[in-house]
C-alpha atoms as a PDB file:
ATOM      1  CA  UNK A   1      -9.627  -0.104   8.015  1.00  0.00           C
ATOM      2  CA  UNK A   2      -7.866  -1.182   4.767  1.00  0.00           C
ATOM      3  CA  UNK A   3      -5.226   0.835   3.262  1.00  0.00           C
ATOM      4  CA  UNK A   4      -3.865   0.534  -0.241  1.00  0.00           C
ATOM      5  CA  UNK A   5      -0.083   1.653  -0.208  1.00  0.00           C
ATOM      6  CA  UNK A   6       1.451   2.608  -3.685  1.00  0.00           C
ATOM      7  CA  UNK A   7       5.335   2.367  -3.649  1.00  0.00           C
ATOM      8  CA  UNK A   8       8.634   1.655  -5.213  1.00  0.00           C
ATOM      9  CA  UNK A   9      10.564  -1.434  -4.852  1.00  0.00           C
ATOM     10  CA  UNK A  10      13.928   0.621  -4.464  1.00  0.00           C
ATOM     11  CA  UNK A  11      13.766   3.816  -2.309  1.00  0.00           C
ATOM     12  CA  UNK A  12      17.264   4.884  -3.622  1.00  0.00           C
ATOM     13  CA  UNK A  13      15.686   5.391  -7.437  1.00  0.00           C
ATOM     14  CA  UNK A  14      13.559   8.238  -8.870  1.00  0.00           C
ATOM     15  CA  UNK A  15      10.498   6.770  -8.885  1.00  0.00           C
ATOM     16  CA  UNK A  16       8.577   5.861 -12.286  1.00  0.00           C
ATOM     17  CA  UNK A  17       4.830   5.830 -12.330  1.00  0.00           C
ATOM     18  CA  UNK A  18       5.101   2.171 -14.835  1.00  0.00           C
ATOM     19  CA  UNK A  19       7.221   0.414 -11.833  1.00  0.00           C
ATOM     20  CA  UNK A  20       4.777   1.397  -9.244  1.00  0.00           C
ATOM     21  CA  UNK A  21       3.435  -1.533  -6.962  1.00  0.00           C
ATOM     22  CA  UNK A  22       0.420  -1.726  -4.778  1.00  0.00           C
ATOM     23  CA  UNK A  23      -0.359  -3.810  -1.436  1.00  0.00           C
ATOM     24  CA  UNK A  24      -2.693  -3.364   1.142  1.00  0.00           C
ATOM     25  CA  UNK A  25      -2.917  -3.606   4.697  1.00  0.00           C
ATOM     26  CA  UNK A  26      -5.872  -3.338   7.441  1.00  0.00           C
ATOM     27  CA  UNK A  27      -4.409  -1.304   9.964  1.00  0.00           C
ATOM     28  CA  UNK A  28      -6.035   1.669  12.741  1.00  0.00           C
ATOM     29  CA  UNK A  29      -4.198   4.568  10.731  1.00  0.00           C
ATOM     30  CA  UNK A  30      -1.568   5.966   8.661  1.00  0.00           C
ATOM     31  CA  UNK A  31       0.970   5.843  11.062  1.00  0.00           C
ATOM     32  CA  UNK A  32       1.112   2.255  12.195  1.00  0.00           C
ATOM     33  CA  UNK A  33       1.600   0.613   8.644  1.00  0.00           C
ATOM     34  CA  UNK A  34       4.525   3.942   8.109  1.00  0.00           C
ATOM     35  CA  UNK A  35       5.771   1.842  10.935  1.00  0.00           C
ATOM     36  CA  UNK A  36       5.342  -1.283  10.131  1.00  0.00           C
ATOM     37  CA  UNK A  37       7.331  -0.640   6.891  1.00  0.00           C
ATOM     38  CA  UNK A  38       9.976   0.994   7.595  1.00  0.00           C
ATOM     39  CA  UNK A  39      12.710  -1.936   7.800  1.00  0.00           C
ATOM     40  CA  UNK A  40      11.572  -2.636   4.352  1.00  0.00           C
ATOM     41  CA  UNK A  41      13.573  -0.579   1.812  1.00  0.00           C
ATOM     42  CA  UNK A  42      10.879   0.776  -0.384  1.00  0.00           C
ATOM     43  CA  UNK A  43       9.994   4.032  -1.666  1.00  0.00           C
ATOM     44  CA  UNK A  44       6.120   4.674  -0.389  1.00  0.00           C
ATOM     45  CA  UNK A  45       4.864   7.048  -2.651  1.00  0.00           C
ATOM     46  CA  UNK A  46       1.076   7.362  -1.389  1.00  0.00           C
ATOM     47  CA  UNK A  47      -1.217   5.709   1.541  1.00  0.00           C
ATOM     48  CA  UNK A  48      -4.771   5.550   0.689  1.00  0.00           C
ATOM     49  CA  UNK A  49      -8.103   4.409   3.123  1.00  0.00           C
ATOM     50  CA  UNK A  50     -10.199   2.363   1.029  1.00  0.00           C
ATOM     51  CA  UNK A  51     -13.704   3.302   1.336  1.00  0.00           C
ATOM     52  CA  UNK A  52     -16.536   0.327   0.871  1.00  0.00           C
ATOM     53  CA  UNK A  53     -16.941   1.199  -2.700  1.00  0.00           C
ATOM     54  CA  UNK A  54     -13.612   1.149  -3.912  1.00  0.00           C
ATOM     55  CA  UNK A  55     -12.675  -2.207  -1.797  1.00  0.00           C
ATOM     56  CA  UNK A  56     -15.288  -3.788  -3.404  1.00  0.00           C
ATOM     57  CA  UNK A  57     -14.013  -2.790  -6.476  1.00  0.00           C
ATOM     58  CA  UNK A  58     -10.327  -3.691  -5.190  1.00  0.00           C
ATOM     59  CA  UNK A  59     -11.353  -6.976  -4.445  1.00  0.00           C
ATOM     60  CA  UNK A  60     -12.069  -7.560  -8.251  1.00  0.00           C
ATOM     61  CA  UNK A  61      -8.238  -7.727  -8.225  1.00  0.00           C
ATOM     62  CA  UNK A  62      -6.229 -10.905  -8.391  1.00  0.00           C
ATOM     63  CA  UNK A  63      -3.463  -9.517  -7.054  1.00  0.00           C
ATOM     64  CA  UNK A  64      -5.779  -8.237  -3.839  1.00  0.00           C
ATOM     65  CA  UNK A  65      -4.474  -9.694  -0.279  1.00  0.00           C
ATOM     66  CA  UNK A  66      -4.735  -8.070   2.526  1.00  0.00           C
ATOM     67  CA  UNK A  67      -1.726  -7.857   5.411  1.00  0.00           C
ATOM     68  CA  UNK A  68      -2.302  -7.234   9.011  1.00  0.00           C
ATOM     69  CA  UNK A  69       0.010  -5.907  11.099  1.00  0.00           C
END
């Protein structure tokens, strides 16, 4: 499944809805990418499954790439 992960770059700031970034990952659940992220020193704000419908629209994006873990 694909996952679209909105977060912060610095997890030590309030967060502010205009410096919000987006990535995605394919990944079983929730869990494993909270994993898989947590050397990274980000603020993760919200974890979202992508159904078919909205990765098609996703993929409209030119800033869409998908990570595996």
């Amino acid at each position: 499944m694909i996952f679209k992960i909105l977060y912060q770059d610095n997890k030590n700031e309030v967060p502010v809805r205009e410096n919000t970034r987006t990535m995605y990952y394919q990944a079983e659940n929730e869990r494993e990418i909270r994993k898989a992220l947590k050397e990274r020193e980000i603020n993760i704000e919200y974890i979202q499954p992508l159904n078919e419908e909205h990765l098609v629209y996703e993929k409209q994006s030119e800033n869409f790439i998908v990570e595996n873990l």
